[in-house]
PDB file of N, CA and C in Angstrom:
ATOM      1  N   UNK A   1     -34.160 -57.716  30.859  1.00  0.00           N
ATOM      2  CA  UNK A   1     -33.723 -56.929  29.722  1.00  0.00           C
ATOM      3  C   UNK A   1     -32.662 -57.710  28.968  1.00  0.00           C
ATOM      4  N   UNK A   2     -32.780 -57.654  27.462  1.00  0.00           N
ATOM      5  CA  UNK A   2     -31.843 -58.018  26.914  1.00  0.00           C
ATOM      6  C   UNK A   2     -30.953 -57.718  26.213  1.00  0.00           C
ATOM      7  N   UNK A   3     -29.854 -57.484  26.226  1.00  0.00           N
ATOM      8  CA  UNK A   3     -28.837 -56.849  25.180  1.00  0.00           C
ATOM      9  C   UNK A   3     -28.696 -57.541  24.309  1.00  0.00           C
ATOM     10  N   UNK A   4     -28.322 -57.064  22.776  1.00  0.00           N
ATOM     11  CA  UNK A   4     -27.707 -57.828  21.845  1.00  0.00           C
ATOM     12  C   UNK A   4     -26.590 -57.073  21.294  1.00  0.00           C
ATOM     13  N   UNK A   5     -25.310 -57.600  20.762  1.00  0.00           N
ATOM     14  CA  UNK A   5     -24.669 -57.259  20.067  1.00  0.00           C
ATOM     15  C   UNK A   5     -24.474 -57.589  18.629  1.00  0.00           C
ATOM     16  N   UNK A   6     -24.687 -56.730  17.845  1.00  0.00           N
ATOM     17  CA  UNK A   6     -24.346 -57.051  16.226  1.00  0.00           C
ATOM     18  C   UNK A   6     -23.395 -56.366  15.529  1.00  0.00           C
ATOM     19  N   UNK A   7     -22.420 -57.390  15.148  1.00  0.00           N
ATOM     20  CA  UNK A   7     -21.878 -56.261  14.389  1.00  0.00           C
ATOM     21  C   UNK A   7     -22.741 -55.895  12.934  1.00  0.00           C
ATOM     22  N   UNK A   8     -21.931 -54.357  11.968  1.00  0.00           N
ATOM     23  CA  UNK A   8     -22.854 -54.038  11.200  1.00  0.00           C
ATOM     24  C   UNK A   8     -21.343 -53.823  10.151  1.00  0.00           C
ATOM     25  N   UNK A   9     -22.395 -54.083   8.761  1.00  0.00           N
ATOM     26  CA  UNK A   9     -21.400 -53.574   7.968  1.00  0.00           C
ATOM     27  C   UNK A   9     -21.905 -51.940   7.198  1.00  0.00           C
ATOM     28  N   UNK A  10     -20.626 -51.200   6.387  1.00  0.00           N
ATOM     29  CA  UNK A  10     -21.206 -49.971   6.309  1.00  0.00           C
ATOM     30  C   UNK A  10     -22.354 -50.546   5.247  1.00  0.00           C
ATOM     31  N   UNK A  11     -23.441 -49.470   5.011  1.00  0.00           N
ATOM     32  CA  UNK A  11     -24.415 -49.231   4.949  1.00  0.00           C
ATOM     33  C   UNK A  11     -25.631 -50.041   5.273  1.00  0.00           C
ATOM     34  N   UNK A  12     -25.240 -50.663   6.783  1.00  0.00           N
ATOM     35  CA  UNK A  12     -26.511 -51.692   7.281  1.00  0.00           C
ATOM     36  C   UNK A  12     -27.615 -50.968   7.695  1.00  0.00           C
ATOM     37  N   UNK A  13     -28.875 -51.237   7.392  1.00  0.00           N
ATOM     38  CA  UNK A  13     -29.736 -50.320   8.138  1.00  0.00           C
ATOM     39  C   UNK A  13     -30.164 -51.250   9.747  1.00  0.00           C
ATOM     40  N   UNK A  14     -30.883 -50.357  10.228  1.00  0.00           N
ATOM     41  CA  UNK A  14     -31.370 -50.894  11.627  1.00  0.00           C
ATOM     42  C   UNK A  14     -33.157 -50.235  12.182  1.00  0.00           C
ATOM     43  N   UNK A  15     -33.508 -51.491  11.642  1.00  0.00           N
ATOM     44  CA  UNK A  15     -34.957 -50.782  12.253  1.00  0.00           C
ATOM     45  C   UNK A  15     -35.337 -51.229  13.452  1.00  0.00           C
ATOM     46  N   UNK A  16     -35.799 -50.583  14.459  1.00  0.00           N
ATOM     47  CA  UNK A  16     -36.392 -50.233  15.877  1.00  0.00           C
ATOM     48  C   UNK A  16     -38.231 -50.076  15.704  1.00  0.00           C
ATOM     49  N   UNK A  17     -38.587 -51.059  16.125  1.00  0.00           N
ATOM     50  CA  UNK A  17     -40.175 -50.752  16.062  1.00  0.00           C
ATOM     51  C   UNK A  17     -41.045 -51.533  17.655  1.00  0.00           C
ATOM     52  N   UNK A  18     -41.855 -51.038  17.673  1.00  0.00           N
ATOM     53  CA  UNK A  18     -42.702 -51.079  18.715  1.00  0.00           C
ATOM     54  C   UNK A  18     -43.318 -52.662  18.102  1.00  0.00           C
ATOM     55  N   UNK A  19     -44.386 -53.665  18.913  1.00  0.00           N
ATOM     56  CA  UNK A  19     -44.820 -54.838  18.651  1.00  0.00           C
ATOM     57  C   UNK A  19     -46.351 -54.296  17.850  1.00  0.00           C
ATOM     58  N   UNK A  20     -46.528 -52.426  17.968  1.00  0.00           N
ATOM     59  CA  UNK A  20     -47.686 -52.615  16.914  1.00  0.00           C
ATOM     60  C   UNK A  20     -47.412 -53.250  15.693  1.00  0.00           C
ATOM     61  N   UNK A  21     -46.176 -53.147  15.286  1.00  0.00           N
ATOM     62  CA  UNK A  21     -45.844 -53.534  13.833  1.00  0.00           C
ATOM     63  C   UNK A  21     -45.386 -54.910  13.740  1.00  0.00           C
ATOM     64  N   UNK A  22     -44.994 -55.496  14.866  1.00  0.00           N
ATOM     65  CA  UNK A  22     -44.502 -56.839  14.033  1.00  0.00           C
ATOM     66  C   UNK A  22     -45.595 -57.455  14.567  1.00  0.00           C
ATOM     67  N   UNK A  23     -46.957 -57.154  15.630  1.00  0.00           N
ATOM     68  CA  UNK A  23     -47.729 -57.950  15.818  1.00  0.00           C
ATOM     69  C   UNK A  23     -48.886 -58.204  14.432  1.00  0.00           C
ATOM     70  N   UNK A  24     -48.577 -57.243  14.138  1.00  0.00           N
ATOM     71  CA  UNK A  24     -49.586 -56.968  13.017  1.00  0.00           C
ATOM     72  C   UNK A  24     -48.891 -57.449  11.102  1.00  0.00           C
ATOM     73  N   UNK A  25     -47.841 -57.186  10.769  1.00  0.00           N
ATOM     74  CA  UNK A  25     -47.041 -57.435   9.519  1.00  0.00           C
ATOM     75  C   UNK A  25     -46.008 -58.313  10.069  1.00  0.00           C
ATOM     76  N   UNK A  26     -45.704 -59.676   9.274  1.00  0.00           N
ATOM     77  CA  UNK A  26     -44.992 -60.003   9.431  1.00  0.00           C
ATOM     78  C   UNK A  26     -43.382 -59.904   8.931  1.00  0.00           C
ATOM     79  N   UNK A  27     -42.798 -60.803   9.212  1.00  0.00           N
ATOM     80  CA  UNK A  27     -41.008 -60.410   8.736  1.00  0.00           C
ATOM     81  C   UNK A  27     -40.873 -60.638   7.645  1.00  0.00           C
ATOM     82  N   UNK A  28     -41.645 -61.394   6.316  1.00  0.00           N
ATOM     83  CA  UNK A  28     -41.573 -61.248   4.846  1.00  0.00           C
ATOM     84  C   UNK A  28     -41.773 -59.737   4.672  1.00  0.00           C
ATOM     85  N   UNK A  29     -42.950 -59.350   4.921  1.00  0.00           N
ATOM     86  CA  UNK A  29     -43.501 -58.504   4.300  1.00  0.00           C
ATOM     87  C   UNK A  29     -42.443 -56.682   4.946  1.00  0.00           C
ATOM     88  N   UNK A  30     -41.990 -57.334   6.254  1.00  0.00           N
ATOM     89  CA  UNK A  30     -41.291 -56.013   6.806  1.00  0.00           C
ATOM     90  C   UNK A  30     -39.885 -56.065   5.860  1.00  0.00           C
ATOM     91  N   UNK A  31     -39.245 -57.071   5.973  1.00  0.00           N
ATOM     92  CA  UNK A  31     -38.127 -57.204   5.030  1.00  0.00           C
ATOM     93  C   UNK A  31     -38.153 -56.378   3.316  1.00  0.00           C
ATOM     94  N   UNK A  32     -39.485 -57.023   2.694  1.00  0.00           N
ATOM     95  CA  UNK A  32     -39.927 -56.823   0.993  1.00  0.00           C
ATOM     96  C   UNK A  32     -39.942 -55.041   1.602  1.00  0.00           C
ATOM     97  N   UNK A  33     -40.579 -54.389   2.469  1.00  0.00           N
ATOM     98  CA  UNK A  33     -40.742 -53.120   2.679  1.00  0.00           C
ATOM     99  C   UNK A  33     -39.100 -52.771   2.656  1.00  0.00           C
ATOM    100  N   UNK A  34     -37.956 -53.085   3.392  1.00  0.00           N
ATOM    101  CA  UNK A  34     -37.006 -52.699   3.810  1.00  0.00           C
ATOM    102  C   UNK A  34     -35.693 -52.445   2.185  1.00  0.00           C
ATOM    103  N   UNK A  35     -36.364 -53.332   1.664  1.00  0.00           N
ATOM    104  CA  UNK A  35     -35.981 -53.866   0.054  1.00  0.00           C
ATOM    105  C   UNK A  35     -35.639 -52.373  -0.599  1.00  0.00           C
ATOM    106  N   UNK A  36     -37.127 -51.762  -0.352  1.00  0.00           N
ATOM    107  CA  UNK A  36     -37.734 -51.168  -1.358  1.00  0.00           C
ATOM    108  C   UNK A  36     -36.182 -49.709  -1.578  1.00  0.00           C
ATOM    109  N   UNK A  37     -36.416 -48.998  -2.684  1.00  0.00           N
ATOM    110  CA  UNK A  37     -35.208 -47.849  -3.225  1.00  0.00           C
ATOM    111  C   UNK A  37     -36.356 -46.772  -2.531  1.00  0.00           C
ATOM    112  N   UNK A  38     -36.497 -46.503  -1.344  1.00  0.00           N
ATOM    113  CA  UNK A  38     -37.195 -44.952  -0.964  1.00  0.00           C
ATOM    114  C   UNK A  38     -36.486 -44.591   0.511  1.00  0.00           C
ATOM    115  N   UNK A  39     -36.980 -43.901   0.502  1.00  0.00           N
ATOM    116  CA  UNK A  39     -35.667 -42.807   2.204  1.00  0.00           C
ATOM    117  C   UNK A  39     -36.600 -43.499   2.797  1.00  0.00           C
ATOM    118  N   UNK A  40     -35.515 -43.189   4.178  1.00  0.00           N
ATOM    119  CA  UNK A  40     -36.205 -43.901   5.590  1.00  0.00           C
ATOM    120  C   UNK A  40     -37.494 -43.171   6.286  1.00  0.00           C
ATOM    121  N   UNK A  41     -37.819 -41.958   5.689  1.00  0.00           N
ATOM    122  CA  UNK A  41     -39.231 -41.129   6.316  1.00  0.00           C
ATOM    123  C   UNK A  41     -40.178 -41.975   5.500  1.00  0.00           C
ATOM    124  N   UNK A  42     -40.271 -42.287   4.329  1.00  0.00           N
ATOM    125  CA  UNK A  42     -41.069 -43.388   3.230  1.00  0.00           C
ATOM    126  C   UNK A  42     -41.418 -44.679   4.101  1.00  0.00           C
ATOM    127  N   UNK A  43     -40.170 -45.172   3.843  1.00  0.00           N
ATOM    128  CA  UNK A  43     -40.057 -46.733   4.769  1.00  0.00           C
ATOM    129  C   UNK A  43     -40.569 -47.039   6.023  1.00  0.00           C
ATOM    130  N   UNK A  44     -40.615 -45.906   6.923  1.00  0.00           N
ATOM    131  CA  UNK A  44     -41.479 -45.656   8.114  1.00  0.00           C
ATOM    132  C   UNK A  44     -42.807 -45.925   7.819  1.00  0.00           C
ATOM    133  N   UNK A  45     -42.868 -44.597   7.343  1.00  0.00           N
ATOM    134  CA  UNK A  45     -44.457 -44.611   6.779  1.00  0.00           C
ATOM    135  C   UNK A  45     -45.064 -45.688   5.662  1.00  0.00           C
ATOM    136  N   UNK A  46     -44.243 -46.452   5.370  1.00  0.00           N
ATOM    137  CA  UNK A  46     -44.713 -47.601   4.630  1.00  0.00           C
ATOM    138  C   UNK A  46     -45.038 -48.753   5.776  1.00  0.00           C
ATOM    139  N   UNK A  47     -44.421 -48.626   6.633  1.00  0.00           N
ATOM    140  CA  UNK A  47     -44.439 -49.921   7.699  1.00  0.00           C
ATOM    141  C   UNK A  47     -45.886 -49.068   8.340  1.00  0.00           C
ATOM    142  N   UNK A  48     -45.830 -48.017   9.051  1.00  0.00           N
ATOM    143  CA  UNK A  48     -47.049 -48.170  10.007  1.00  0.00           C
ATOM    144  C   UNK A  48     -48.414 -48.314   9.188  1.00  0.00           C
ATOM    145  N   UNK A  49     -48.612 -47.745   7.669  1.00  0.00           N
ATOM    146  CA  UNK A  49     -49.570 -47.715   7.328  1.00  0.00           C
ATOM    147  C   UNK A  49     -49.925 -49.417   6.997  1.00  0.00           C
ATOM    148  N   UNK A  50     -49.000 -50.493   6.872  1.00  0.00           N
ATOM    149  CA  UNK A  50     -49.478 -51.285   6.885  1.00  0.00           C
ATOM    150  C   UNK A  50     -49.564 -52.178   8.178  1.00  0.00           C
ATOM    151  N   UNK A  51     -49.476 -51.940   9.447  1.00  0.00           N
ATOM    152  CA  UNK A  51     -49.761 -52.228  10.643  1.00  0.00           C
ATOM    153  C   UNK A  51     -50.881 -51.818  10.492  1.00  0.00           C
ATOM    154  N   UNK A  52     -51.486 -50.286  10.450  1.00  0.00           N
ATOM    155  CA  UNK A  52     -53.095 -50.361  10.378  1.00  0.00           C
ATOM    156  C   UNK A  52     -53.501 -50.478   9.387  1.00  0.00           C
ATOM    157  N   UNK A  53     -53.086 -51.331   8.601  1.00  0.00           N
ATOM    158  CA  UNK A  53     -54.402 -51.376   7.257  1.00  0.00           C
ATOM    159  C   UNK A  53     -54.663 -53.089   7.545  1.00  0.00           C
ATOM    160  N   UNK A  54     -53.550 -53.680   8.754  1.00  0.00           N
ATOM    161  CA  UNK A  54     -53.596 -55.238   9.064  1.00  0.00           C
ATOM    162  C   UNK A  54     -54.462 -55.106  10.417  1.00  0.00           C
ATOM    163  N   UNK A  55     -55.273 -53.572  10.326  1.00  0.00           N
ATOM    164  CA  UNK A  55     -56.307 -54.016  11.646  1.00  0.00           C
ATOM    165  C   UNK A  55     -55.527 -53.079  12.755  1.00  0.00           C
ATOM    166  N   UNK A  56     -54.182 -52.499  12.822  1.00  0.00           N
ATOM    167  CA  UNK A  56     -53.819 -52.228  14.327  1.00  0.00           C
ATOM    168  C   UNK A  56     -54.432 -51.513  14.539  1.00  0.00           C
ATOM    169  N   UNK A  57     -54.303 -51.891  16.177  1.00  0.00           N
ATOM    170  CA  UNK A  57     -55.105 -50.854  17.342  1.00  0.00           C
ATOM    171  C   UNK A  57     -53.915 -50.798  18.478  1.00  0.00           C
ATOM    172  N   UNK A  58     -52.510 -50.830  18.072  1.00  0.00           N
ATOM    173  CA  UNK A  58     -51.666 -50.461  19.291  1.00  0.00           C
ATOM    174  C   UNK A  58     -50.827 -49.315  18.881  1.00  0.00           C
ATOM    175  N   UNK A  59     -50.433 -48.650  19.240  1.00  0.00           N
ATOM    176  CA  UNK A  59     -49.293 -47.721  19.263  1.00  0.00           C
ATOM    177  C   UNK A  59     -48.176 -48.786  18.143  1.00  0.00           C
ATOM    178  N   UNK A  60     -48.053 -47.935  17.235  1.00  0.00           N
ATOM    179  CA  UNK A  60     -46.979 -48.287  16.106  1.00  0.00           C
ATOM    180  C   UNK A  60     -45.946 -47.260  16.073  1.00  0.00           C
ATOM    181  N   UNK A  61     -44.876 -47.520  16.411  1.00  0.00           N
ATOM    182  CA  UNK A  61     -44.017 -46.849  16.581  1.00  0.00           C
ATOM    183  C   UNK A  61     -42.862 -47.314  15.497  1.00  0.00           C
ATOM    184  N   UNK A  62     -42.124 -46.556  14.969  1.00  0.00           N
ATOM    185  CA  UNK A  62     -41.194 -47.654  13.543  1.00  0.00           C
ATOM    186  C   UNK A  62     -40.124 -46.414  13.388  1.00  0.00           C
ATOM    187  N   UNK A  63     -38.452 -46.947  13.405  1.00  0.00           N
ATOM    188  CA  UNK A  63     -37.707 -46.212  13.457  1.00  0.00           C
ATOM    189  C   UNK A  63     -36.311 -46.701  12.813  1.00  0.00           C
ATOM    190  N   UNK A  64     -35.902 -46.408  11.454  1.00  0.00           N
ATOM    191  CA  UNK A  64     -34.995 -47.013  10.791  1.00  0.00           C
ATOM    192  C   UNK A  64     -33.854 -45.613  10.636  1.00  0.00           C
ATOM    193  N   UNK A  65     -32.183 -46.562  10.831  1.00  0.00           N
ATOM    194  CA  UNK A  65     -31.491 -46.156  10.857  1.00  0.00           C
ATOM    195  C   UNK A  65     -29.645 -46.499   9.995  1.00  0.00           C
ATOM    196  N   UNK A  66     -29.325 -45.667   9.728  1.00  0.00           N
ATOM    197  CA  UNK A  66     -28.415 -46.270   8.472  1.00  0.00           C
ATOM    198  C   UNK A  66     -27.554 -45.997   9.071  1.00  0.00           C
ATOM    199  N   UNK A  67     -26.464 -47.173   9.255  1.00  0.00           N
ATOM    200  CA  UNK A  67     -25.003 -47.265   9.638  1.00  0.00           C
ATOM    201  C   UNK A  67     -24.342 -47.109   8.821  1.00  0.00           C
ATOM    202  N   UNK A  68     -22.856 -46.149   8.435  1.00  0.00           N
ATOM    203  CA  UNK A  68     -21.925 -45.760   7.348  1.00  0.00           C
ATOM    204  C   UNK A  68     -20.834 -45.185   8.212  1.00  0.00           C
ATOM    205  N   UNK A  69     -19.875 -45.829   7.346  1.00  0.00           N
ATOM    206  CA  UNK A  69     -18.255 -45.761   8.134  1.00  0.00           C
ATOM    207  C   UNK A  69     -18.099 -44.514   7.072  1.00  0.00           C
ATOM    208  N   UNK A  70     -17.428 -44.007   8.166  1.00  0.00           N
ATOM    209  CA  UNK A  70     -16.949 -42.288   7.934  1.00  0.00           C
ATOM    210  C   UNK A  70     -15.305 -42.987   6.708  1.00  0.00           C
ATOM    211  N   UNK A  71     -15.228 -42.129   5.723  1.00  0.00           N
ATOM    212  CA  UNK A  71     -14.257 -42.152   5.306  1.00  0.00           C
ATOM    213  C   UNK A  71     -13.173 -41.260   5.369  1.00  0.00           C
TER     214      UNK A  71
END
């Protein structure tokens, strides 16, 4: 198992996904998705639908999350 530590600045996002998605889309195209001005239920659903439209057949799992320092 591996840990990582990152630090984050406020409003970093953090996406969590299963290898259906990065086996299938790569990190241009997950990034250009991450770009995009739509909420994170969008951005989800923008990532898995293009895991299966690149063919997947694994469990796609995709989970983005926004870091923000409390003021």
């Amino acid at each position: 198992m591996k840990v990582r530590h990152l630090p984050l600045l406020n409003e970093d996002r953090l996406l969590l996904c299963t290898d259906g998605l990065t086996e299938m889309v790569d990190e241009e195209e997950i990034a250009g998705v991450l770009m995009r001005d739509q909420s994170a239920q969008d951005t989800c659903q923008t990532l898995v639908d293009l895991a299966l439209e690149h063919g997947g057949t694994d469990n796609v799992t995709v989970l983005l999350a926004k870091y923000e320092i409390p003021v």
